[in-house]
C-alpha atoms as a PDB file:
ATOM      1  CA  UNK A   1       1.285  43.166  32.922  1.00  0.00           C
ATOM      2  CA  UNK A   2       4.081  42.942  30.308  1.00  0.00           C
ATOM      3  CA  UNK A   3       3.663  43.974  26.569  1.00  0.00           C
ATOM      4  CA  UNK A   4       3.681  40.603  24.737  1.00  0.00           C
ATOM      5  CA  UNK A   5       5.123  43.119  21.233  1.00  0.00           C
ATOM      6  CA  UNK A   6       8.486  43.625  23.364  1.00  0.00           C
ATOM      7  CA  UNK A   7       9.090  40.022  25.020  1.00  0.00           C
ATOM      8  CA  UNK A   8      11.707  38.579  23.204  1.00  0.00           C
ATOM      9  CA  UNK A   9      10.074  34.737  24.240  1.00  0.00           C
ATOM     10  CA  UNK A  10       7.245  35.250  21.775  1.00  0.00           C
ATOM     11  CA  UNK A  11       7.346  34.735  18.479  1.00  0.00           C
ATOM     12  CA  UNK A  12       5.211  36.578  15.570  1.00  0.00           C
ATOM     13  CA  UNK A  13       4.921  35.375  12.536  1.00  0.00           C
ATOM     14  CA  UNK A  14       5.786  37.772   9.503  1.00  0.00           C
ATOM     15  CA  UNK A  15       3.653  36.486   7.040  1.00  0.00           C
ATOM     16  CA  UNK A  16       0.568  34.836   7.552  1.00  0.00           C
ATOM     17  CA  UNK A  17       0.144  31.142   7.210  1.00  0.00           C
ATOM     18  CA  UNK A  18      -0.787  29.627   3.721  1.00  0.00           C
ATOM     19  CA  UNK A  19      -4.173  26.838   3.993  1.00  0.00           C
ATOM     20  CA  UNK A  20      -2.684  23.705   3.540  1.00  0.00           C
ATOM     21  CA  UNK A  21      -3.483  22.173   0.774  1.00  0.00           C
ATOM     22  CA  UNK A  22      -5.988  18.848   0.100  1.00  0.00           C
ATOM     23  CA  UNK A  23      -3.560  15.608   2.102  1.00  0.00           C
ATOM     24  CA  UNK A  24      -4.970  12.112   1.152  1.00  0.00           C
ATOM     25  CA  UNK A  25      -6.961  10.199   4.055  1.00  0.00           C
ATOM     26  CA  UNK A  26      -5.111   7.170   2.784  1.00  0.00           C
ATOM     27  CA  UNK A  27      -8.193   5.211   3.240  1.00  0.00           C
ATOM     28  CA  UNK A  28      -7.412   1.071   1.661  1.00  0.00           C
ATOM     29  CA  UNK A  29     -10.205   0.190  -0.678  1.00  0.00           C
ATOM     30  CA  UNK A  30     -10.588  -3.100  -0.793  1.00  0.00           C
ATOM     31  CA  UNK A  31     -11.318  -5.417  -3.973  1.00  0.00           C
ATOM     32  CA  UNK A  32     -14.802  -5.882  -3.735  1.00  0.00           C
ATOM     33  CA  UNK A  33     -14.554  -9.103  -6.910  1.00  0.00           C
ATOM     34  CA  UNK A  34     -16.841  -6.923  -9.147  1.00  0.00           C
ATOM     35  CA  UNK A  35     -14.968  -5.203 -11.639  1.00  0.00           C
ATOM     36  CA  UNK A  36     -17.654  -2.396 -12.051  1.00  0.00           C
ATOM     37  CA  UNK A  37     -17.964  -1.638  -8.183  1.00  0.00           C
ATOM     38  CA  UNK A  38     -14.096  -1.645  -7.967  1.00  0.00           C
ATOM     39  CA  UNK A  39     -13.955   1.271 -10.714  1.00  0.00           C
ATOM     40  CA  UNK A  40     -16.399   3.401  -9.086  1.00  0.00           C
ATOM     41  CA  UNK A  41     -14.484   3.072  -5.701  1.00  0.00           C
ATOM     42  CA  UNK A  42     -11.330   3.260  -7.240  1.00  0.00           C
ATOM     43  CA  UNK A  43     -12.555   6.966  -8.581  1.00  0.00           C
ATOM     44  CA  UNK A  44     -12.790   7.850  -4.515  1.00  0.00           C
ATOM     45  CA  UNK A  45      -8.885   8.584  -5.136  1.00  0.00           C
ATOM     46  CA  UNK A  46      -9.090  11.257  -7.307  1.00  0.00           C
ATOM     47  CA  UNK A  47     -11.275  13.498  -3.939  1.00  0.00           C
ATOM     48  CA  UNK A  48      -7.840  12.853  -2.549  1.00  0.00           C
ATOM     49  CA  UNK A  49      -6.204  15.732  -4.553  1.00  0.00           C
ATOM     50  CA  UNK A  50      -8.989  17.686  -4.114  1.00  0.00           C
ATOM     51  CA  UNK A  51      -9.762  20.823  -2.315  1.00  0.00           C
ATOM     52  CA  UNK A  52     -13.286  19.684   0.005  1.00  0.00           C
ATOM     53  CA  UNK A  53     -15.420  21.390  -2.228  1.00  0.00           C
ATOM     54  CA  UNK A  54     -14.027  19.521  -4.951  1.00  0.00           C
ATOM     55  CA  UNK A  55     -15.540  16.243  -3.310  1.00  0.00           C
ATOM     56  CA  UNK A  56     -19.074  16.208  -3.735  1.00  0.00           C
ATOM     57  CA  UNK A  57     -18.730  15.679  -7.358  1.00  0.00           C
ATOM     58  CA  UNK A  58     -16.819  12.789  -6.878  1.00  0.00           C
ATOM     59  CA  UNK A  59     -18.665  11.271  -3.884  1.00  0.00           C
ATOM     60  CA  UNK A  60     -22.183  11.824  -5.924  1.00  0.00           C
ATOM     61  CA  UNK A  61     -20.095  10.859  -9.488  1.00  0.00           C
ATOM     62  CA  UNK A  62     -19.388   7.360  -7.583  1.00  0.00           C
ATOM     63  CA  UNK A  63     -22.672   7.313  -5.293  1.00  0.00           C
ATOM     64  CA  UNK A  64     -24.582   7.325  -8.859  1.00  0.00           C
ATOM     65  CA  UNK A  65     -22.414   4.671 -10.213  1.00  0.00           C
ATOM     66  CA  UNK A  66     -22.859   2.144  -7.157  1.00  0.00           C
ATOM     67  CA  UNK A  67     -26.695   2.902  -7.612  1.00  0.00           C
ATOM     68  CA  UNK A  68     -26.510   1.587 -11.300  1.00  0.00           C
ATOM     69  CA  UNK A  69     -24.703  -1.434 -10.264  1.00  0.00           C
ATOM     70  CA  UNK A  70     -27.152  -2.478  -7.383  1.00  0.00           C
ATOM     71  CA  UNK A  71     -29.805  -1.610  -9.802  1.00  0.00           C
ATOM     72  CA  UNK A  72     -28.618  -3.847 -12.952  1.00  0.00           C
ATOM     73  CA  UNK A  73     -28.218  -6.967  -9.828  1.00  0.00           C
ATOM     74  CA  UNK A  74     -32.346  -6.642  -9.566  1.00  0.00           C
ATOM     75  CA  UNK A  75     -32.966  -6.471 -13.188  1.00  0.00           C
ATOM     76  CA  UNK A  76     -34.451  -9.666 -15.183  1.00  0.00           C
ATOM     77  CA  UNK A  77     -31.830 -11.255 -16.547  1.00  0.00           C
ATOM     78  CA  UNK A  78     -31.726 -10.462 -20.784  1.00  0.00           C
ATOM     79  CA  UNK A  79     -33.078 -13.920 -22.772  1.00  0.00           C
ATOM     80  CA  UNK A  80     -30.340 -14.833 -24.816  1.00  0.00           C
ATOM     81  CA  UNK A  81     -30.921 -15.197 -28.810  1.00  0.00           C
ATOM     82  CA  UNK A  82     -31.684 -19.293 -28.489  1.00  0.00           C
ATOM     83  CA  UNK A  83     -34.044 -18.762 -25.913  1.00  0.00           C
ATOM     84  CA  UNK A  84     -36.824 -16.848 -26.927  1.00  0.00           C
ATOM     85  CA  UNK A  85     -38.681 -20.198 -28.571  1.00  0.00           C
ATOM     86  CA  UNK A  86     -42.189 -20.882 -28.516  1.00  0.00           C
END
């Protein structure tokens, strides 16, 4: 059995290893047409710089947004001032 302390082969680090920090996924986001939905997804960059508990903030942030936008597609559509005759 050799002493791994005195081989000369291995190499021990003096300092411990910093985390890395947050890297961007580089994930494309593509145009979806709707100028609302693009925004929220758009705000998906910003978990980018983020340390991973920074990201469910954002994720809920543009999860809540989305929901607004599908909601406001199944609301009645708002008479306009003309068309409210009797």
């Amino acid at each position: 059995m050799t002493d791994e302390a005195a081989d000369p082969r291995v190499e021990v680090a003096a300092e411990p290893a910093e985390p890395a920090g947050p890297v961007a996924l580089g994930v494309v986001r593509t145009p979806t047409g709707h100028a609302g939905v693009d925004a929220h997804l758009a705000r998906l960059a910003d978990a980018d710089h983020l340390a991973a508990d920074g990201h469910v903030e954002v994720y809920e942030d543009v999860h809540q947004g989305l929901r607004e936008a599908l909601t406001a597609l199944d609301a009645p559509p708002v008479p306009g001032p003309y068309e409210n005759r009797s």
